[in-house]
Protein backbone atom coordinates (compact mmCIF):
# COMPACT_ATOMS: atom_id res chain seq x y z
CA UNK A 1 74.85 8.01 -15.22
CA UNK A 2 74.97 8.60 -11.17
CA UNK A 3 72.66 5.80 -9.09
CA UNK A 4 70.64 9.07 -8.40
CA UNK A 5 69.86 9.68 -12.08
CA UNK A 6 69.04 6.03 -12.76
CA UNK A 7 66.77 6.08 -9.83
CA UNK A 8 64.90 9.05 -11.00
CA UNK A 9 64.89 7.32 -14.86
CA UNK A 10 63.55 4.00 -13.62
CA UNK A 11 60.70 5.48 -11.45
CA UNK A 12 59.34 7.65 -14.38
CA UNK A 13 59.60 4.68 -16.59
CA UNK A 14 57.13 2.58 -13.77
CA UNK A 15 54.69 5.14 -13.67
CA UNK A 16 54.35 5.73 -17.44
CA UNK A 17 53.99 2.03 -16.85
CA UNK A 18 51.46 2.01 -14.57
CA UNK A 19 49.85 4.90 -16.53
CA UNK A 20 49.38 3.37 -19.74
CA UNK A 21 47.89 -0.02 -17.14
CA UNK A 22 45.51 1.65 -15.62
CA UNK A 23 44.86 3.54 -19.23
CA UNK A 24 43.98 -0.33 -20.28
CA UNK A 25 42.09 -1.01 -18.10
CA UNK A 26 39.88 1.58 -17.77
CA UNK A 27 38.85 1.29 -21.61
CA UNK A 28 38.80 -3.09 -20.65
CA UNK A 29 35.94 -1.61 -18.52
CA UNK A 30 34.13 0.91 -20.56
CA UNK A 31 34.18 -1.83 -23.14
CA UNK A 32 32.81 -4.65 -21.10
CA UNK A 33 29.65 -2.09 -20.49
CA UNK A 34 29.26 -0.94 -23.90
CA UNK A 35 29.02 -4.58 -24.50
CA UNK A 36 26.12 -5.10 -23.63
CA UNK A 37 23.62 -2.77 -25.27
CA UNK A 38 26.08 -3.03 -28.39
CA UNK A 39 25.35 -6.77 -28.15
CA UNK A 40 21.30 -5.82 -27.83
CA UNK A 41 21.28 -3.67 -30.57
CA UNK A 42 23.06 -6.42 -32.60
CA UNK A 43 20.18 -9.26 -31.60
CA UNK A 44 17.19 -6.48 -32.52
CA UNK A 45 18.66 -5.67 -35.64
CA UNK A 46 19.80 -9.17 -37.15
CA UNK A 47 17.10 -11.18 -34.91
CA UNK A 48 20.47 -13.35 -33.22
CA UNK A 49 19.36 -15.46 -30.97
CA UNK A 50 15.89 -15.26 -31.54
CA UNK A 51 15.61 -11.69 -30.57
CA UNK A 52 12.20 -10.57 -32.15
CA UNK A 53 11.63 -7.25 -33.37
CA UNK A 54 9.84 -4.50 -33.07
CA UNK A 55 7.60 -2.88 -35.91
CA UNK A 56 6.20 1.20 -35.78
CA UNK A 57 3.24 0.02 -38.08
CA UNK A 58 1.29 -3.17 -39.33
CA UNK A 59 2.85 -4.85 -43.05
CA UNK A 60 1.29 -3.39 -45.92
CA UNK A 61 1.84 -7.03 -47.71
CA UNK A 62 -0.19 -10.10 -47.07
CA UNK A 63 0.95 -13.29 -48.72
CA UNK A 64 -0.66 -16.74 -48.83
CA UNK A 65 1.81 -18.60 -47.14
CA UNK A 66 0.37 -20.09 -43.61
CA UNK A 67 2.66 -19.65 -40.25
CA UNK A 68 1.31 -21.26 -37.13
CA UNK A 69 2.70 -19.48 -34.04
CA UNK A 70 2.89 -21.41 -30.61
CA UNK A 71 3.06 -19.64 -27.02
CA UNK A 72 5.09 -20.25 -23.89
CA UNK A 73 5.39 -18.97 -20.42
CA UNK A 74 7.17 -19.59 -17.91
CA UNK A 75 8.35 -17.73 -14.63
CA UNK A 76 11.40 -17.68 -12.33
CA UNK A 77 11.18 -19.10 -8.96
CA UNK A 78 11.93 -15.76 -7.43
CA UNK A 79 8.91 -14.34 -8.77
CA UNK A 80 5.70 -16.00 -6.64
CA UNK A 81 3.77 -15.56 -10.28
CA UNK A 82 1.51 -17.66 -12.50
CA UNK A 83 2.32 -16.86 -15.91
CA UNK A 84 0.45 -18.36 -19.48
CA UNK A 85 -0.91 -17.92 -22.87
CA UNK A 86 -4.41 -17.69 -22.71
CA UNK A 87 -4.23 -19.85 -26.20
CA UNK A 88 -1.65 -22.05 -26.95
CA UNK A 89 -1.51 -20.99 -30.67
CA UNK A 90 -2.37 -19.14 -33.97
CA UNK A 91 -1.87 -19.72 -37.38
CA UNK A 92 -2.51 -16.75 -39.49
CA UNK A 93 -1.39 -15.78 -43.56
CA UNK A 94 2.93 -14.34 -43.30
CA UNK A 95 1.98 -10.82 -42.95
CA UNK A 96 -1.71 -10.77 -41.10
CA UNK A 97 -1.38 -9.04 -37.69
CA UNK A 98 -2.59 -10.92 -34.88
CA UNK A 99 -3.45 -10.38 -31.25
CA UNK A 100 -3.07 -12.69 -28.26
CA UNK A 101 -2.45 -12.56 -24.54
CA UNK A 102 -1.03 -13.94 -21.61
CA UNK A 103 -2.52 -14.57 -17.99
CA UNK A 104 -0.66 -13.56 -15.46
CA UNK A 105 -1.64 -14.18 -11.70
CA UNK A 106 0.32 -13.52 -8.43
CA UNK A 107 0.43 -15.82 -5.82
CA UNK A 108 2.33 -13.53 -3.67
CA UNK A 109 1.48 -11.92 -0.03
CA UNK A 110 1.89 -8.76 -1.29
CA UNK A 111 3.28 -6.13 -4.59
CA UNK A 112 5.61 -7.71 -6.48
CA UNK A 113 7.12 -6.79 -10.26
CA UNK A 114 8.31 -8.69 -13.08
CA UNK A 115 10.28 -7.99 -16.26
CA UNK A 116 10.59 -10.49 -19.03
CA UNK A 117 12.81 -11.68 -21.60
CA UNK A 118 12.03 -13.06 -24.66
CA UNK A 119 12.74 -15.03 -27.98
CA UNK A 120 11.60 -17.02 -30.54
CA UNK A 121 12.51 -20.46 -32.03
CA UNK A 122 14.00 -21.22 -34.54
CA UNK A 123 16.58 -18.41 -33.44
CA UNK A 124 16.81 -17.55 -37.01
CA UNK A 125 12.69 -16.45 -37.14
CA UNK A 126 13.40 -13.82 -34.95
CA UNK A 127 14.72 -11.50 -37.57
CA UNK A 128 10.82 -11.91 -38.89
CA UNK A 129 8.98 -11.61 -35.72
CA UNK A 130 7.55 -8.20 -35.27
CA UNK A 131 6.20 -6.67 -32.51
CA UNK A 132 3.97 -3.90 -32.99
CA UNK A 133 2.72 -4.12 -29.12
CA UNK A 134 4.11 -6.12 -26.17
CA UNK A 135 3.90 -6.17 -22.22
CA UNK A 136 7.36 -7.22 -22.23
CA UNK A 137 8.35 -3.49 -23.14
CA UNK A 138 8.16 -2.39 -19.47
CA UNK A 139 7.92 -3.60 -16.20
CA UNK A 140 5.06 -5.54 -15.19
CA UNK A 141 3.41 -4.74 -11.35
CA UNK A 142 0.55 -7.52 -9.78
CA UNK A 143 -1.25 -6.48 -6.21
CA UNK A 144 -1.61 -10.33 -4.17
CA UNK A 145 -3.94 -12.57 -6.15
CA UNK A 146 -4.31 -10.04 -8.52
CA UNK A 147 -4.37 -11.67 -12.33
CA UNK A 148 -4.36 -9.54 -15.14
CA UNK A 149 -4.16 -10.20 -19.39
CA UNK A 150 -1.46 -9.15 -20.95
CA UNK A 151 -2.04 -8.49 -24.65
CA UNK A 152 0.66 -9.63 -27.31
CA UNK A 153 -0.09 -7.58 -30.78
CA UNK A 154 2.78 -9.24 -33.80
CA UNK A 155 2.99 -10.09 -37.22
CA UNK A 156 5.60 -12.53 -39.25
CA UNK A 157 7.13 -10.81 -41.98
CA UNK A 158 6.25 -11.85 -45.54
CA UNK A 159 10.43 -11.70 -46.51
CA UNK A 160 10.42 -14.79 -44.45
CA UNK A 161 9.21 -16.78 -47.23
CA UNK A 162 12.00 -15.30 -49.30
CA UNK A 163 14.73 -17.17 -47.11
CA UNK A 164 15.95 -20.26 -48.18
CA UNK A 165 16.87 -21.39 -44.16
CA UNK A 166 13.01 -21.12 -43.54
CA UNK A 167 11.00 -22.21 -46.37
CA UNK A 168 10.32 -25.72 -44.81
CA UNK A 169 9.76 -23.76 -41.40
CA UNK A 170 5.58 -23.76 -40.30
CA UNK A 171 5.49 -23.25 -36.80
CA UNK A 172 7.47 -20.74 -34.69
CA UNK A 173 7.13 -20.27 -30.57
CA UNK A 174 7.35 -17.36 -29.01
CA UNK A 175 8.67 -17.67 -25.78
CA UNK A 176 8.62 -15.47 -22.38
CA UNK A 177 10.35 -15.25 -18.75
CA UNK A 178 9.41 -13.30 -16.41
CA UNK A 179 12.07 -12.19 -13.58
CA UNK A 180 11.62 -10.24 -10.45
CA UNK A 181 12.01 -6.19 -10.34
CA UNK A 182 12.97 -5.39 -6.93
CA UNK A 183 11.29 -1.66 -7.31
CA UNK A 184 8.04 -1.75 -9.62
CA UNK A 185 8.22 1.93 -11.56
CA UNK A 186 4.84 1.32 -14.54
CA UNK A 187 1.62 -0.22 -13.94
CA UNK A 188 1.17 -3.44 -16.22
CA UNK A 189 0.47 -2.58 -19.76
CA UNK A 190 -3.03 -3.86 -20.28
CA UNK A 191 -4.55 -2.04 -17.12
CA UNK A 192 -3.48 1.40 -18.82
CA UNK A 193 -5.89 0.87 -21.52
CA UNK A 194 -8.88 -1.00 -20.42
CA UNK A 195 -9.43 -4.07 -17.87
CA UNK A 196 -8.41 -7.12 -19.02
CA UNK A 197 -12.07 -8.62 -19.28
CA UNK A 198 -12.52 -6.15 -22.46
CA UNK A 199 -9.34 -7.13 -24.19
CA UNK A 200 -9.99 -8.24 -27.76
CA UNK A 201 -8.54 -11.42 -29.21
């Protein structure tokens, strides 16, 4: 083989090379995104991590064993917001839907818009946590010194009592963050309804 030819040979064999990198990376990429909703879906489905879930309709079963359910709030300190349960906790029959709120206030100069995350403890609750309606589905927008409720509406599924990790458990909290949203898009969810003075708990 001349130098020419082995040239030629070892040049095509660097850019399959370099082909088949770059191929590697690029799906090293698309997988680090996909990773992420993949891992969501994961949490809403099995409840990892605490991840609550969310219910189209109220349980059609009511048992008699008692759940008490404990709130927390708390803010980042980005976000120039007061944020707590208006009560600090329920306890209601595994099954019974219940609905509470949170107080949110801004202490800001002007708009400002929070998202927040969410869990419960124990982690392993969350796969019986439902949600039937929640401000923490959308973004959440305060005017300055504005303070508005924002209603929680849940239930703890009855199949709870069926595991054998939680039959000692009688208390789970229910935990929020809020974060700042550098560009509001929805108003906050208990204005679109009614004002927060005629919110039922």
């Amino acid at each position: 083989m001349s130098r020419t030819q082995s040239t030629q040979t070892l040049s095509r064999s660097n850019r399959k090379v370099a082909i088949a990198c770059a191929g590697v990376f690029a799906v090293m990429v698309g997988a680090a995104y996909a990773a992420v909703p993949l891992y969501n879906l994961f949490c809403s489905v099995t409840g990892f991590g605490g991840t609550t879930q969310v219910a189209d309709a109220e349980s059609d079963v009511i048992i008699d064993r008692m759940i008490t359910v404990r709130f927390d709030g708390n803010v980042n300190h980005a976000l120039p917001w007061k944020f707590r349960p208006v009560h600090r906790s329920v306890t209601l029959k595994m099954g019974e839907t219940a609905k509470l709120a949170y107080e949110a206030t801004s202490t800001g100069s002007g708009p400002t818009a929070g998202t927040s995350t969410f869990n419960v403890s124990p982690p392993t609750a969350g796969a019986y946590f439902n949600k039937l309606e929640c401000f923490c589905f959308t973004e959440q927008k305060l005017e300055a010194g504005e303070t508005v409720e924002m209603p929680v509406v849940f239930f703890v599924d009855p199949e709870m009592d069926k595991d054998p990790e939680l039959k000692s458990v009688k208390e789970i909290t229910l935990s929020y963050t809020f974060f700042p949203v550098e560009q509001p898009e929805r108003p906050v969810a208990a204005r679109a309804d009614k004002p927060a003075a005629e919110t039922n708990l």
